[in-house]
N, C-alpha and C. Protein backbone atom coordinates (compact mmCIF):
# COMPACT_ATOMS: atom_id res chain seq x y z
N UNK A 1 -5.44 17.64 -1.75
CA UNK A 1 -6.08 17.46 -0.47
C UNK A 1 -5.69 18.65 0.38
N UNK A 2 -6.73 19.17 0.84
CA UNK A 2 -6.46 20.21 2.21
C UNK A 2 -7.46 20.18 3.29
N UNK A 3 -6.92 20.72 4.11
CA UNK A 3 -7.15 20.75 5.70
C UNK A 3 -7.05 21.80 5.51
N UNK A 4 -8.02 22.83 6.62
CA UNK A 4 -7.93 24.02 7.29
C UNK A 4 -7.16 24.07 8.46
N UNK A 5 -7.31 22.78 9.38
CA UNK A 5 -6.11 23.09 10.22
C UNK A 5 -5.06 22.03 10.40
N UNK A 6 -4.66 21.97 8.80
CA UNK A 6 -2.72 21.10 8.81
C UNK A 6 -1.74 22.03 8.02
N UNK A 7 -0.62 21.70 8.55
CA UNK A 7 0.44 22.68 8.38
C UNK A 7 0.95 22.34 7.14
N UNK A 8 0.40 21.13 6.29
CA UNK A 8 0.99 20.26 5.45
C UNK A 8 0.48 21.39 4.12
N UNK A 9 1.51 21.37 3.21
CA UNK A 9 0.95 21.82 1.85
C UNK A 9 -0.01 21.21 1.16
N UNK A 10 -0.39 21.84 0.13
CA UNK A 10 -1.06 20.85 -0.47
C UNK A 10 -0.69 19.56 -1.29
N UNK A 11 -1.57 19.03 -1.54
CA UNK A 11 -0.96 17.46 -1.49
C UNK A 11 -2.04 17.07 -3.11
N UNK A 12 -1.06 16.53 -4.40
CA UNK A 12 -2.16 16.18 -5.13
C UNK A 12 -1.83 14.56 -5.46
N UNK A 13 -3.11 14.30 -5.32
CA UNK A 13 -3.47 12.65 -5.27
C UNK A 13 -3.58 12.56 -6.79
N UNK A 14 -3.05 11.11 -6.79
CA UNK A 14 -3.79 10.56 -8.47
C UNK A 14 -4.07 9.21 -7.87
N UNK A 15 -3.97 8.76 -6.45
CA UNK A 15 -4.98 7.49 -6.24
C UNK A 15 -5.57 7.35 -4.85
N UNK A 16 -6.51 6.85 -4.73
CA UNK A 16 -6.96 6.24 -3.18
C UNK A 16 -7.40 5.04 -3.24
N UNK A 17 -7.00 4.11 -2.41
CA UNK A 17 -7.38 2.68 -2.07
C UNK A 17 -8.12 2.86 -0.65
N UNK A 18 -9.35 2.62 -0.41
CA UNK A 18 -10.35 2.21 0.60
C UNK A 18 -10.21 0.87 0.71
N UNK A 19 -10.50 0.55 2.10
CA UNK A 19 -10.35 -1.31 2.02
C UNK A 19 -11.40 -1.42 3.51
N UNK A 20 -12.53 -1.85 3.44
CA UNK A 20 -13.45 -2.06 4.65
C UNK A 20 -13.64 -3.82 4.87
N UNK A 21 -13.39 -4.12 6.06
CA UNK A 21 -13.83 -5.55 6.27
C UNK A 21 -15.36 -5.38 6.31
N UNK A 22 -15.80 -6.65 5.41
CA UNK A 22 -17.46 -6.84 5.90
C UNK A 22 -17.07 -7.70 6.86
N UNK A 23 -17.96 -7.51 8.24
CA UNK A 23 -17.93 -8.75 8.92
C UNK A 23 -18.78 -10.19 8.51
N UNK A 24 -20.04 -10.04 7.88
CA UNK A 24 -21.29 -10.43 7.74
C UNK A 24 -20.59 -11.72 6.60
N UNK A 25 -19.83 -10.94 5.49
CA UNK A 25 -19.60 -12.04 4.13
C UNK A 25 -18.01 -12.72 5.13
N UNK A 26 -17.34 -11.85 5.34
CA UNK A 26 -15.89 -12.50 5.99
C UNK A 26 -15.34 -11.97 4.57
N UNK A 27 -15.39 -10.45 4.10
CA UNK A 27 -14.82 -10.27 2.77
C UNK A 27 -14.22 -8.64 2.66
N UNK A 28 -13.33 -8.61 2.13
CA UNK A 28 -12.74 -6.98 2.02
C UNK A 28 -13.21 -6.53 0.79
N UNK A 29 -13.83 -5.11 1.30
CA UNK A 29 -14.23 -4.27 0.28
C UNK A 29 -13.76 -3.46 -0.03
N UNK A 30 -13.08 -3.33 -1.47
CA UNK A 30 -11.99 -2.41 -1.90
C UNK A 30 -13.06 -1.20 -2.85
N UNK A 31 -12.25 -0.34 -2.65
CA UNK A 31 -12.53 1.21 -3.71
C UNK A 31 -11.20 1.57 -4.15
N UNK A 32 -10.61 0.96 -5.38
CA UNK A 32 -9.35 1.53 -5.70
C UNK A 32 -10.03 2.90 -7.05
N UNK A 33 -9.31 3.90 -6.53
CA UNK A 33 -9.43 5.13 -7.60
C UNK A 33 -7.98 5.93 -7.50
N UNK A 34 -8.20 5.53 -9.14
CA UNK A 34 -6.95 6.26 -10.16
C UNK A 34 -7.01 7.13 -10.77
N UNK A 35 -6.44 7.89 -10.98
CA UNK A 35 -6.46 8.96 -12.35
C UNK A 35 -5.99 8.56 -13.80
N UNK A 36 -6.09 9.36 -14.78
CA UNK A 36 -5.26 8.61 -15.76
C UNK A 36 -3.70 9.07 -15.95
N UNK A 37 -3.68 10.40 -15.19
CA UNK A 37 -2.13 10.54 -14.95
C UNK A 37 -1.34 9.66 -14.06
N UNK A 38 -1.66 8.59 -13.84
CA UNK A 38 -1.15 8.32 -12.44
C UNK A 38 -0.80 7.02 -13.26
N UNK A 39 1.07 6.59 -13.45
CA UNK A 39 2.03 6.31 -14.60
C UNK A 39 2.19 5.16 -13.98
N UNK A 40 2.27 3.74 -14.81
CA UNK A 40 2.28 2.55 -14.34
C UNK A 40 3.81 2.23 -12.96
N UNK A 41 4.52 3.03 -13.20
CA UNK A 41 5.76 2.87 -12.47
C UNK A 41 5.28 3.23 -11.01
N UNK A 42 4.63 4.91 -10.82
CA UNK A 42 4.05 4.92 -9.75
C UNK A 42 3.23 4.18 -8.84
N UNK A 43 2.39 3.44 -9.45
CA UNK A 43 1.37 2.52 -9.43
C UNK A 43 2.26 1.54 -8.86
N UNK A 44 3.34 0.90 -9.63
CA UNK A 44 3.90 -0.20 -8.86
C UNK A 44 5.09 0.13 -7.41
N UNK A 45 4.47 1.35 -7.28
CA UNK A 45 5.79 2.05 -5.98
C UNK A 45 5.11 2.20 -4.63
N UNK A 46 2.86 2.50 -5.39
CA UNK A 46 2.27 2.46 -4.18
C UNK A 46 2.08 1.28 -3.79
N UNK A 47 1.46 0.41 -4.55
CA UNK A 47 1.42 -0.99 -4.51
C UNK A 47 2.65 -1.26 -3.09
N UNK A 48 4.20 -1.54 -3.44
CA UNK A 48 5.00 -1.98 -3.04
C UNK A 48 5.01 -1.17 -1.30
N UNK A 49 4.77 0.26 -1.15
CA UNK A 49 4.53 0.84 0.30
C UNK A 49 3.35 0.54 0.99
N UNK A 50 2.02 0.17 0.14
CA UNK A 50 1.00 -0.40 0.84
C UNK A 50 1.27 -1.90 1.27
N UNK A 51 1.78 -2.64 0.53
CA UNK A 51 2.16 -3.93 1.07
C UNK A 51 2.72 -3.78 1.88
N UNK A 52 4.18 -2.97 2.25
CA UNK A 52 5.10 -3.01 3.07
C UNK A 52 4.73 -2.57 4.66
N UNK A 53 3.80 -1.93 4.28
CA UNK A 53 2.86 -1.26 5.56
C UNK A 53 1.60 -2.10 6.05
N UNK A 54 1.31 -2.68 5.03
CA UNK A 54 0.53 -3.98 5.69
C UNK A 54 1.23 -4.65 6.10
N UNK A 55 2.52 -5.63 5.77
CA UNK A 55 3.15 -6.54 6.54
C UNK A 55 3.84 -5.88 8.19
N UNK A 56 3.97 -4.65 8.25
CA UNK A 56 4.38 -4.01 9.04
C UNK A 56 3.24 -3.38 10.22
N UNK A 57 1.66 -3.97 9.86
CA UNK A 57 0.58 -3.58 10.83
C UNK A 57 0.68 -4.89 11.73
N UNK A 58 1.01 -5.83 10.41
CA UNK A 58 0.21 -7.35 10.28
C UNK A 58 1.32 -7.76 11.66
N UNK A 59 2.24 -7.59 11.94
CA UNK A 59 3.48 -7.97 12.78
C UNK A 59 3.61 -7.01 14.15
N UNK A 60 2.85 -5.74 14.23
CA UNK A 60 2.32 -4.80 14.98
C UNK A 60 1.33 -5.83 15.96
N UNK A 61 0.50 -5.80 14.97
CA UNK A 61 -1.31 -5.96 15.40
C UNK A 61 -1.52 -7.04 16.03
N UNK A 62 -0.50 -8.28 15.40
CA UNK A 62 -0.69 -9.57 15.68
C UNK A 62 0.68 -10.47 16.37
N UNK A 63 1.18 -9.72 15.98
CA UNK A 63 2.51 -10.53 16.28
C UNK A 63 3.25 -11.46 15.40
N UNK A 64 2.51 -11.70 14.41
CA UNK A 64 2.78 -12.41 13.52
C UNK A 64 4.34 -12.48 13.08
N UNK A 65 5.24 -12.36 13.58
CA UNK A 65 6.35 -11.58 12.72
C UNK A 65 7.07 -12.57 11.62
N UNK A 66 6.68 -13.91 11.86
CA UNK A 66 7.17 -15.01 10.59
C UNK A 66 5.94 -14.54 9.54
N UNK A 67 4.81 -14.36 9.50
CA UNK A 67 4.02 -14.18 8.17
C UNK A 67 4.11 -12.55 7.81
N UNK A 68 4.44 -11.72 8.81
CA UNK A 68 5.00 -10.33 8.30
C UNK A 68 6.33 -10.18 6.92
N UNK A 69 7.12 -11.52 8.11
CA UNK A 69 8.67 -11.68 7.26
C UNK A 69 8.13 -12.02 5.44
N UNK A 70 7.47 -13.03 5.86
CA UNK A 70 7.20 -13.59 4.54
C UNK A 70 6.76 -12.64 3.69
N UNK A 71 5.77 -11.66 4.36
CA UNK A 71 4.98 -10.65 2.98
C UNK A 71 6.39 -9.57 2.46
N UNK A 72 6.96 -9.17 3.43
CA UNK A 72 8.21 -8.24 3.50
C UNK A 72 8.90 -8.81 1.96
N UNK A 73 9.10 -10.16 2.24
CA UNK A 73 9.91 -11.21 1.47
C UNK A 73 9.54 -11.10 0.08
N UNK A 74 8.05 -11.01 0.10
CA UNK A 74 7.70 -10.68 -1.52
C UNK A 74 7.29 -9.38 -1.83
N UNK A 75 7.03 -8.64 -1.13
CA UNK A 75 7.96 -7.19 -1.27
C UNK A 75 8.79 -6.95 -1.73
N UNK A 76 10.55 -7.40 -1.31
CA UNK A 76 11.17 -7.01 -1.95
C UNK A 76 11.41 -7.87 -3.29
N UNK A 77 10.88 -8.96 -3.98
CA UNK A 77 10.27 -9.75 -5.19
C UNK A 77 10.16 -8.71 -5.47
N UNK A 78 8.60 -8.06 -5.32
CA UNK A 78 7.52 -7.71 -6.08
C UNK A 78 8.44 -6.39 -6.75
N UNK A 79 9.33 -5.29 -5.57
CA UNK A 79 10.31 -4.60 -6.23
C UNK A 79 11.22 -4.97 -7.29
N UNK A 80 11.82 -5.99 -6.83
CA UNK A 80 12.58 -6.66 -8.06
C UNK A 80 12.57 -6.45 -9.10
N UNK A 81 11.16 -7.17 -9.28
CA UNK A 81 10.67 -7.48 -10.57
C UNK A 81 10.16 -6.47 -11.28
N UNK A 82 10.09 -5.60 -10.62
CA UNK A 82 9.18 -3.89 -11.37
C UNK A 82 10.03 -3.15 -11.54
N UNK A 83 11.14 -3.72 -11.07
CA UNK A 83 12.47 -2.17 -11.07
C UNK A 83 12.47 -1.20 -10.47
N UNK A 84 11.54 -1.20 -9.41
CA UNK A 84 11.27 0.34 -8.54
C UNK A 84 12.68 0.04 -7.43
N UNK A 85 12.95 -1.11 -7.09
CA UNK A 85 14.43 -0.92 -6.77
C UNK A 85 16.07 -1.59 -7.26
N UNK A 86 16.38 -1.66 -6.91
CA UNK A 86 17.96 -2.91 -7.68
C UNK A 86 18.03 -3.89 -6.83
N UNK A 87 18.11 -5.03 -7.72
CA UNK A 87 18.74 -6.50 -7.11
C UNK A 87 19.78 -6.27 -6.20
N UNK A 88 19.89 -7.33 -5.60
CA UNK A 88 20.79 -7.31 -4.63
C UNK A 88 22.44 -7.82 -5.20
């Protein structure tokens, strides 16, 4: 990915997740695109920062901060269980 005017290097992707609310169905429309380099471990590391950043809008946006806690909660599960971090 580049920009003409960001200071950022270049940046190489092996995924993008799109996510659009329809209003009309009441339904999210996903575009997940992968590469085939892009290694099941990684996969379970974006997974685990997109969740973590959803529970972290979801508690922003709404206030929610008991159903934030909860997603947080299986977050660090969902790490657990993938090994992207260590048990406690």
């Amino acid at each position: 990915m580049n920009s003409s005017d960001s200071q950022a290097k270049d940046v190489l992707l092996k995924s993008l997740m799109i996510a659009a609310w329809d209003e009309k169905t009441k339904e999210t429309l996903m575009v997940p695109l992968w590469t085939k380099d892009m290694m099941v471990n990684e996969m379970f590391i974006m997974y685990h920062q997109t969740l973590m950043s959803m529970a972290n809008t979801l508690s922003k946006s709404t206030g929610q901060d008991k159903l934030a806690g909860a997603l947080r909660d299986y977050c660090e599960f969902f790490a657990q269980e993938t090994k992207i971090i260590q048990s406690k």
